[in-house]
Protein backbone atom coordinates (compact mmCIF):
# COMPACT_ATOMS: atom_id res chain seq x y z
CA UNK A 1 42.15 93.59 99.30
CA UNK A 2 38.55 93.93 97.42
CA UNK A 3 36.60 92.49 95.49
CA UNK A 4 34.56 94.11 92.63
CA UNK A 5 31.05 91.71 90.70
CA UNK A 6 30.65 92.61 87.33
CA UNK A 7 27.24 91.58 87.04
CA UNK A 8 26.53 92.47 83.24
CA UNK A 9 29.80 90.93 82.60
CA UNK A 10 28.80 87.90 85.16
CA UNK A 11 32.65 87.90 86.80
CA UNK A 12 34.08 88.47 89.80
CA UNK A 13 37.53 89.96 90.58
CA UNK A 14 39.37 89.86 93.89
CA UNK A 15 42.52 91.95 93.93
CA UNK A 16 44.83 90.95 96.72
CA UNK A 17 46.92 94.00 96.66
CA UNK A 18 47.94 97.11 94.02
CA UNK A 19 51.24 95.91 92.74
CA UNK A 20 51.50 96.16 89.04
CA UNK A 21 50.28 93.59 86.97
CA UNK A 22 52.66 92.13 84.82
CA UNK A 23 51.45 88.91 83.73
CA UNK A 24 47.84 87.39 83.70
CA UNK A 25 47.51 83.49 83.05
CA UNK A 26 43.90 81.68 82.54
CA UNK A 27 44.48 78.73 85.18
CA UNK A 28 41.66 76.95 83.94
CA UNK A 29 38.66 77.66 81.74
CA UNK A 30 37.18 81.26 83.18
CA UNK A 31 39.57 81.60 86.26
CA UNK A 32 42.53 83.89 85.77
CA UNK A 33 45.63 84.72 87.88
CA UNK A 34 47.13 88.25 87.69
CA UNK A 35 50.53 88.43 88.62
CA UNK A 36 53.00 90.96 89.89
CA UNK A 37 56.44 91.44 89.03
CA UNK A 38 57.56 89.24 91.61
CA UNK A 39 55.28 86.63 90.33
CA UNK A 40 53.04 86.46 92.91
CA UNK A 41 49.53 86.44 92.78
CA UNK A 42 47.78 89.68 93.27
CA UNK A 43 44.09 89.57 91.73
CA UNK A 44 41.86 86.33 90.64
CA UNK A 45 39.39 86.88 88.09
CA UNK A 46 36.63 84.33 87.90
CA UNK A 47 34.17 84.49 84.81
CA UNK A 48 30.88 82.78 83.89
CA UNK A 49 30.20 82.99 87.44
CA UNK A 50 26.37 81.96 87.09
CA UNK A 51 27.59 78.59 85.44
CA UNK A 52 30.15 78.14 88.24
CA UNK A 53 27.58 78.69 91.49
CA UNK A 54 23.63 78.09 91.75
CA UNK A 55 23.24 81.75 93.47
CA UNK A 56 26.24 83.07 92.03
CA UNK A 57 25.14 87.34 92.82
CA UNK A 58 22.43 87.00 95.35
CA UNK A 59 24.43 86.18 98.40
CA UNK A 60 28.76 86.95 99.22
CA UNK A 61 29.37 85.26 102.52
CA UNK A 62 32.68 87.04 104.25
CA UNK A 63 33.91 84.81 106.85
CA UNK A 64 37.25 86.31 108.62
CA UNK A 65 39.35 84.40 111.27
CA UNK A 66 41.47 85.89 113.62
C-alpha cells in the first residue's frame, strides 16, 4: 500500500496494491477509483484536496489496528 500527495497538483493517491489498472471511474466530483482486472479497487485518487479538508497537507494522521 502507499500513498503519494501531489502538492502542486493538490491530490492525493493511495494505491492499495500493483495490479494493473484497467479501468478508472470518477465516483464523485474529484474522487476516482482505479480498478484492476478483476474489478477490484486498487488505488483512490482524491483531487482538490484543499477544498475537501481545512489542513488538507499540513498533517496525515496513520492510525493502524491490529
Amino acid at each position: 500500500m502507499q500513498l503519494t500527495v501531489h502538492q502542486e497538483d493538490d491530490s492525493l493517491y493511495l494505491r492499495l496494491d500493483d495490479s494493473e489498472i484497467v479501468e478508472s471511474e470518477e465516483v464523485k466530483d474529484g474522487i476516482i477509483f482505479d480498478y484492476n482486472a478483476a474489478g477490484q479497487v486498487v488505488g483512490v485518487e482524491i483531487l482538490y484536496l484543499s477544498q475537501k479538508t481545512s489542513n488538507p497537507l499540513q498533517q496525515i494522521l496513520l492510525e493502524t489496528s491490529v
